[in-house]
N, C-alpha and C. Protein backbone atom coordinates (compact mmCIF):
# COMPACT_ATOMS: atom_id res chain seq x y z
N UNK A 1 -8.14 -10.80 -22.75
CA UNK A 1 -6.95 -11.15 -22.01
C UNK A 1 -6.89 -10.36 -20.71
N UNK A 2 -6.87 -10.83 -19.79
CA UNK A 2 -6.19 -10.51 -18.06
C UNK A 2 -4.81 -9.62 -18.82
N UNK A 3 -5.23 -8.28 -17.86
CA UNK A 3 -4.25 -7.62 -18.40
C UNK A 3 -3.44 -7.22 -16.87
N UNK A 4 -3.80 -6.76 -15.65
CA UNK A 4 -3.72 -6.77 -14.58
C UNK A 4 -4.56 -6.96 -13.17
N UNK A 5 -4.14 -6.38 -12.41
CA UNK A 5 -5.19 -6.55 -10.86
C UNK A 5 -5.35 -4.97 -10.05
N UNK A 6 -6.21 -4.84 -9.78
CA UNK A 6 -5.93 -3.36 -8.87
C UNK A 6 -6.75 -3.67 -7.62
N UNK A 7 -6.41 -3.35 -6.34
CA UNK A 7 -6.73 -3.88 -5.40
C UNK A 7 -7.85 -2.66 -5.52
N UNK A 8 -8.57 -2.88 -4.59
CA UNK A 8 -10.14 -1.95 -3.67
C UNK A 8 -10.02 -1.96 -2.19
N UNK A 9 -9.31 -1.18 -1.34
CA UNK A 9 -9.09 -1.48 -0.02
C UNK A 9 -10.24 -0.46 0.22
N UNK A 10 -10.54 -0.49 1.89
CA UNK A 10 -11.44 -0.66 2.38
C UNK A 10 -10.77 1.30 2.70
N UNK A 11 -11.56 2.27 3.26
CA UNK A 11 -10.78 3.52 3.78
C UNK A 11 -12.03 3.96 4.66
N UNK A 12 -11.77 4.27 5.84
CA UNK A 12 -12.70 4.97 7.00
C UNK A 12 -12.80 6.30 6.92
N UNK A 13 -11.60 7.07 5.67
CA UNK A 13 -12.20 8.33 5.36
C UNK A 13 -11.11 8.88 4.46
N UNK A 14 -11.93 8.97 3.48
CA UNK A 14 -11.04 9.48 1.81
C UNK A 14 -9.99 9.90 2.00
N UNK A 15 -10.34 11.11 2.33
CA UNK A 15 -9.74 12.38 2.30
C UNK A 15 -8.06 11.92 3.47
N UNK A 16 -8.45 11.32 3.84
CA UNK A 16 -7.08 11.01 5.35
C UNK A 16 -6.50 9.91 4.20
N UNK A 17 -6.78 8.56 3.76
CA UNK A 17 -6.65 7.87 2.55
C UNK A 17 -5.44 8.30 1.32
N UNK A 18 -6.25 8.98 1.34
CA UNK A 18 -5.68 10.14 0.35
C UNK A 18 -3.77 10.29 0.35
N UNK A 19 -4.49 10.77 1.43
CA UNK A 19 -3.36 12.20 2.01
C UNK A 19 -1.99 10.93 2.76
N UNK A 20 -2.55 10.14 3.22
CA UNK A 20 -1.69 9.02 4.17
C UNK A 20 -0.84 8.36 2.57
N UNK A 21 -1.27 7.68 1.69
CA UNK A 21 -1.00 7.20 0.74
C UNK A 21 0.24 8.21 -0.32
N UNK A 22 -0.55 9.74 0.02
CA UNK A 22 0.36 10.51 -1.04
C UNK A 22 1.72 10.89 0.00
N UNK A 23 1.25 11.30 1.46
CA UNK A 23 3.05 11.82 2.08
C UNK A 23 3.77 10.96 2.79
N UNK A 24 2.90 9.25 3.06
CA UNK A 24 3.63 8.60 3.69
C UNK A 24 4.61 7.52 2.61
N UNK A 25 3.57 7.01 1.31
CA UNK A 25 3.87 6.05 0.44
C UNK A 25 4.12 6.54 -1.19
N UNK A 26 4.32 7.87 -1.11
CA UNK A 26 4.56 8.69 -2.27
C UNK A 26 3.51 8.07 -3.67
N UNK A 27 2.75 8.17 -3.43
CA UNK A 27 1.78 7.52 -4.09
C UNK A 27 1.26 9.12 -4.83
N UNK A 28 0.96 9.42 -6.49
CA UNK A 28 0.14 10.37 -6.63
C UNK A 28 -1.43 10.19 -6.75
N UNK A 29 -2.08 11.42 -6.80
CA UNK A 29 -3.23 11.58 -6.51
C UNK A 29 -3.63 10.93 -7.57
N UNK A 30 -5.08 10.66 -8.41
CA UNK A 30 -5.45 10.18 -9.14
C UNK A 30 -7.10 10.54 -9.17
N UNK A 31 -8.04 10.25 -8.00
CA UNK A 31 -9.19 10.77 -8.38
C UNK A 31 -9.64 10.34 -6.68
N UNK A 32 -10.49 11.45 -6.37
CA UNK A 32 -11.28 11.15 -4.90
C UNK A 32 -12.70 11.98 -5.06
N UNK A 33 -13.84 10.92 -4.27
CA UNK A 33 -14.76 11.58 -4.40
C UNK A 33 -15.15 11.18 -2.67
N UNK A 34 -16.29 11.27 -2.00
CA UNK A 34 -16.53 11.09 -0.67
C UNK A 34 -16.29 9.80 -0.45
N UNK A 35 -17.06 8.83 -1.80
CA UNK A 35 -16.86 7.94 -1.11
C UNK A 35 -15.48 6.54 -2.19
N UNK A 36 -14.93 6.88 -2.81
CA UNK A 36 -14.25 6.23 -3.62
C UNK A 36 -13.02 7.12 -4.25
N UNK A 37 -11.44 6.27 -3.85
CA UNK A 37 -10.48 7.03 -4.40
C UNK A 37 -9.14 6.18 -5.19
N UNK A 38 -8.60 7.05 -5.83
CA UNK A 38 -7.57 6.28 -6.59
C UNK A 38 -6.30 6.59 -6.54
N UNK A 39 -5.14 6.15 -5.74
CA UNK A 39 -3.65 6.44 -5.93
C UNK A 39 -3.38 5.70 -6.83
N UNK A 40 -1.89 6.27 -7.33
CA UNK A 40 -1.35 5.73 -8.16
C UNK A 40 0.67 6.34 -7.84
N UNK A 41 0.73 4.81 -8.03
CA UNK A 41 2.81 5.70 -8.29
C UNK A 41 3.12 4.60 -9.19
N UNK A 42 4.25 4.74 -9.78
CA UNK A 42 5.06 4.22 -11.22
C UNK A 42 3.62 3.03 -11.61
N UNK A 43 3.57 1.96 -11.74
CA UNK A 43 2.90 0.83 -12.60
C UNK A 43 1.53 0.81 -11.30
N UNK A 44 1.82 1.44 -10.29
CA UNK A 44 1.15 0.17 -9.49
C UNK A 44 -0.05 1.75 -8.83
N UNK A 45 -1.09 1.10 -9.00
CA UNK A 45 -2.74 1.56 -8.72
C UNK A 45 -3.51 1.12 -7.66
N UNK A 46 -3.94 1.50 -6.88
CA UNK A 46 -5.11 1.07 -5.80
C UNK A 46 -6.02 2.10 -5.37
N UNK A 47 -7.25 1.31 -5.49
CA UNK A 47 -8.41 1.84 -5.24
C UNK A 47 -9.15 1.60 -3.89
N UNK A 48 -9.60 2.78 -3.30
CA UNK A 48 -10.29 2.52 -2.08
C UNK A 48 -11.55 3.21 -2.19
N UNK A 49 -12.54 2.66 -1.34
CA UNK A 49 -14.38 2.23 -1.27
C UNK A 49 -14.51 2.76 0.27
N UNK A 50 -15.34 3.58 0.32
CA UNK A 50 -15.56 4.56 1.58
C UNK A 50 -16.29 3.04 2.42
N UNK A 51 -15.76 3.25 4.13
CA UNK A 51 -16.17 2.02 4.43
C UNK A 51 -16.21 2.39 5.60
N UNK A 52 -17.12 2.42 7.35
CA UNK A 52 -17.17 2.46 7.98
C UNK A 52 -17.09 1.79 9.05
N UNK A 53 -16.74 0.53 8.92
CA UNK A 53 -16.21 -0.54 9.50
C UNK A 53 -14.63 -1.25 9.73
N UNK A 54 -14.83 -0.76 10.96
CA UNK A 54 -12.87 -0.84 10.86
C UNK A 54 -12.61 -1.99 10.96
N UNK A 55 -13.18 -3.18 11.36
CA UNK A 55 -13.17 -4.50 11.39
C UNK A 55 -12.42 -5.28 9.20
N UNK A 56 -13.34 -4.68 8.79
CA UNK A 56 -12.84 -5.04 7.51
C UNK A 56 -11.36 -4.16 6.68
N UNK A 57 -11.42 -3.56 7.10
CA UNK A 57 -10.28 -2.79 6.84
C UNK A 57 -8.67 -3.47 7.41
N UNK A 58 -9.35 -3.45 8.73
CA UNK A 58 -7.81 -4.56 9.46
C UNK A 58 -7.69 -5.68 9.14
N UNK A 59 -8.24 -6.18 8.50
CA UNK A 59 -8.35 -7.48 7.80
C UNK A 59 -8.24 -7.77 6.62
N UNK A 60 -7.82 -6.94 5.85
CA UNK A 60 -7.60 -6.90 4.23
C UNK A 60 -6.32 -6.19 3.91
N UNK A 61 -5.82 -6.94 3.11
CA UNK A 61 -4.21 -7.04 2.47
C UNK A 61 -4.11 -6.71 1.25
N UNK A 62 -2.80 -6.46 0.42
CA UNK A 62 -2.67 -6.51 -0.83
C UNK A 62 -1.35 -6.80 -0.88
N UNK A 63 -1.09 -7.44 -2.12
CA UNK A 63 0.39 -7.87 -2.27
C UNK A 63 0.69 -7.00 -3.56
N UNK A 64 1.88 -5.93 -3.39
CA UNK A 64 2.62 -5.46 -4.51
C UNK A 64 3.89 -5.88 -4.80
N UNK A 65 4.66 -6.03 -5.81
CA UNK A 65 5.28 -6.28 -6.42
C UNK A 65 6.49 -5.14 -6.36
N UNK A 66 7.53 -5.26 -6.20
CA UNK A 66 8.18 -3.86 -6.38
C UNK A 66 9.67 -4.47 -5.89
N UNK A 67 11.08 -3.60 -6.66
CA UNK A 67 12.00 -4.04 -6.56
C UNK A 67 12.80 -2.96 -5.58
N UNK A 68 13.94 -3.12 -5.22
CA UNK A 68 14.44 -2.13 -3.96
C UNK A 68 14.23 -1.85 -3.11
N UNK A 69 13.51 -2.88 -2.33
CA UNK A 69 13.03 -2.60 -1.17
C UNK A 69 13.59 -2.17 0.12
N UNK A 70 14.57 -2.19 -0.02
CA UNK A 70 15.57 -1.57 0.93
C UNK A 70 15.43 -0.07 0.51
N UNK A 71 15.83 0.53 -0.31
CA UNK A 71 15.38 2.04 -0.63
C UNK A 71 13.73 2.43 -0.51
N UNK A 72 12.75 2.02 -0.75
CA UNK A 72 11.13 1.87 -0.26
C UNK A 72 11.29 1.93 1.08
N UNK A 73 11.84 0.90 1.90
CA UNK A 73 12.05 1.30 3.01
C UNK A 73 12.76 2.81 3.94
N UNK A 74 13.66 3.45 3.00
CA UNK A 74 14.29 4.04 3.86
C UNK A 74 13.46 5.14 3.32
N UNK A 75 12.85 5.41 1.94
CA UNK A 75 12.16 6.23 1.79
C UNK A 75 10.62 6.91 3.11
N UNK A 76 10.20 5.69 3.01
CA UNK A 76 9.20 5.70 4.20
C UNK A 76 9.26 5.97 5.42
N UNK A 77 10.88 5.65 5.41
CA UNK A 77 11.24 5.52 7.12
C UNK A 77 11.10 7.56 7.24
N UNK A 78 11.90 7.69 6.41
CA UNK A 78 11.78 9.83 5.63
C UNK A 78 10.38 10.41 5.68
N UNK A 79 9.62 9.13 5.95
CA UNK A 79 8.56 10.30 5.04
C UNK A 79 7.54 9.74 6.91
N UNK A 80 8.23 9.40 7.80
CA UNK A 80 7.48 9.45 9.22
C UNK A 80 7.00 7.78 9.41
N UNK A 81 7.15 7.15 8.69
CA UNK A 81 6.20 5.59 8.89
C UNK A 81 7.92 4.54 9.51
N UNK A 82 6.99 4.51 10.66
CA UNK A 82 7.78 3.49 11.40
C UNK A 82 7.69 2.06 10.92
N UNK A 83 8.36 1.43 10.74
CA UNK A 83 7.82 0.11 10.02
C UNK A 83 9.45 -0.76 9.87
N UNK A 84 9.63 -2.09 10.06
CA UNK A 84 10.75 -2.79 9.90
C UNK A 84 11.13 -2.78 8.54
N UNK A 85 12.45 -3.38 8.53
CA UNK A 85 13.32 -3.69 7.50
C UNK A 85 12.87 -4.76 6.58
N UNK A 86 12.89 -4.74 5.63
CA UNK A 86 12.63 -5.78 4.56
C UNK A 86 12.92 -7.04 5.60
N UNK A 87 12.15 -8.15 5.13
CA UNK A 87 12.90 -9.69 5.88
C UNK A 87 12.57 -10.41 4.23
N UNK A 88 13.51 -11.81 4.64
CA UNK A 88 13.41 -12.61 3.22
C UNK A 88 12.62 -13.83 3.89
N UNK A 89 11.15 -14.28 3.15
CA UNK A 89 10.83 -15.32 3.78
C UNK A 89 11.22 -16.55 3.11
N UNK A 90 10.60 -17.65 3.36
CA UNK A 90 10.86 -18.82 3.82
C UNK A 90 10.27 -19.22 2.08
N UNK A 91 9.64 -18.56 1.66
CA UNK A 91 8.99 -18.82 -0.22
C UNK A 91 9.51 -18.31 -1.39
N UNK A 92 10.78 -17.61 -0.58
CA UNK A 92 11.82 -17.20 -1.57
C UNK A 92 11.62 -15.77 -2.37
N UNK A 93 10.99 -15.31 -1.43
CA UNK A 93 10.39 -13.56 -1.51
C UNK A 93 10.86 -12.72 -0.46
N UNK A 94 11.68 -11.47 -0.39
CA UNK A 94 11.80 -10.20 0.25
C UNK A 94 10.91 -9.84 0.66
N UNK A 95 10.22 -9.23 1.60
CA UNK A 95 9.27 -8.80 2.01
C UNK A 95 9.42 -7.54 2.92
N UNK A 96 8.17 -6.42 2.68
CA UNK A 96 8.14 -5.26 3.56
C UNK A 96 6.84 -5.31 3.74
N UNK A 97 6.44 -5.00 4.89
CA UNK A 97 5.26 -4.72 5.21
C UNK A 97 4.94 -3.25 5.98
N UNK A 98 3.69 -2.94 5.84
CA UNK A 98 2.93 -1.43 5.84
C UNK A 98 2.13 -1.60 6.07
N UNK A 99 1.58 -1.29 7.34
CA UNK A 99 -0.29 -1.06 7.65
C UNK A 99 -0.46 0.40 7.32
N UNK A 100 -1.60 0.81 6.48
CA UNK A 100 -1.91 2.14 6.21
C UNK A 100 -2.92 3.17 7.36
N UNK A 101 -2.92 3.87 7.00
CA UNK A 101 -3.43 4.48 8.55
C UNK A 101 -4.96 4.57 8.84
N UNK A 102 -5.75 3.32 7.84
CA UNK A 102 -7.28 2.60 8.26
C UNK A 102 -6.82 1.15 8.75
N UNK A 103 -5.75 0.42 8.58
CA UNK A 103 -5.39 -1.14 8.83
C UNK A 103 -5.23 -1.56 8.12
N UNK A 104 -5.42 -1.37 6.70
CA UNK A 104 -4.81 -1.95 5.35
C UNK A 104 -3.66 -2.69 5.52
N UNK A 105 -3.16 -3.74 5.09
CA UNK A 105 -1.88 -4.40 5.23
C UNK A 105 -1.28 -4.70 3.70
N UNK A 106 -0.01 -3.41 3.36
CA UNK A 106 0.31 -3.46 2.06
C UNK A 106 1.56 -4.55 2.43
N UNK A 107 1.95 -5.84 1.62
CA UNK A 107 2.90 -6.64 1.79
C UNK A 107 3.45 -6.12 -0.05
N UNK A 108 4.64 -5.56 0.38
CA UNK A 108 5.90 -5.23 -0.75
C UNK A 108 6.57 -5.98 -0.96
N UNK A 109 6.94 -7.00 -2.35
CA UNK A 109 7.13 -8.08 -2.32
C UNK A 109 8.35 -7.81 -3.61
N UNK A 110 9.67 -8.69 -3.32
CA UNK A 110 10.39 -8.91 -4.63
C UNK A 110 11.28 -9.86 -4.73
N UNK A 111 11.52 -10.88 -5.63
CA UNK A 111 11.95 -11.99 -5.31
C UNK A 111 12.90 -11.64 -4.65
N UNK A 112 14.15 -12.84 -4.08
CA UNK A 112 14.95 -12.82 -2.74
C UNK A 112 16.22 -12.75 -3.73
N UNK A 113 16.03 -12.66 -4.90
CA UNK A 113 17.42 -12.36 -5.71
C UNK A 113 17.71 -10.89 -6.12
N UNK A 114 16.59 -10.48 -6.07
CA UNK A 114 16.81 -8.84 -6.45
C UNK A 114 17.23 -7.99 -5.55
């Protein structure tokens, strides 16, 4: 049985990865080696693959799931990351968005009723 998904984003250097994920997106540590690392906060996990190409990095997304996004937001806004206000789109989803500091594009997602 499909039990979940964990993304593999792309990172131009662990150690910054790391560190961007744990004081900007309160994410805890989990495991880093040169070239492969693992955050983690409440349910939700992502893995990044040492990658030297910034082309693929700005070009790869992940969609999380997460409720309160208005508090996520203001948390972040605290923790230095400039970034807009939740918007509600047009598919009946809340939405926040986050580029991480390789181009990653995290889209924070919770239905438009929560």
């Amino acid at each position: 049985m499909i039990q979940s998904t964990i993304p593999v984003l792309a990172s131009l250097n662990i150690k910054e990865t790391v560190e961007f994920y744990e004081q900007k997106l309160g994410f805890r540590f989990g495991y880093a080696d040169e070239n492969y690392a693992i955050c983690k906060r409440d349910d939700c996990e992502i893995h990044f693959w040492f990658c030297d190409d910034k082309h693929i990095a700005k070009n790869t997304s992940c969609y999380v799931r997460a409720d309160n996004l208005e508090a996520l937001h203001d948390e972040f806004t605290k923790n230095g990351l400039q970034t807009k206000p939740p918007v509600l789109r047009e598919w009946g989803m809340k939405e926040l968005y986050v580029v991480d500091s390789h181009g990653n594009l995290l889209k924070f997602g919770a239905e438009a009723s929560i």
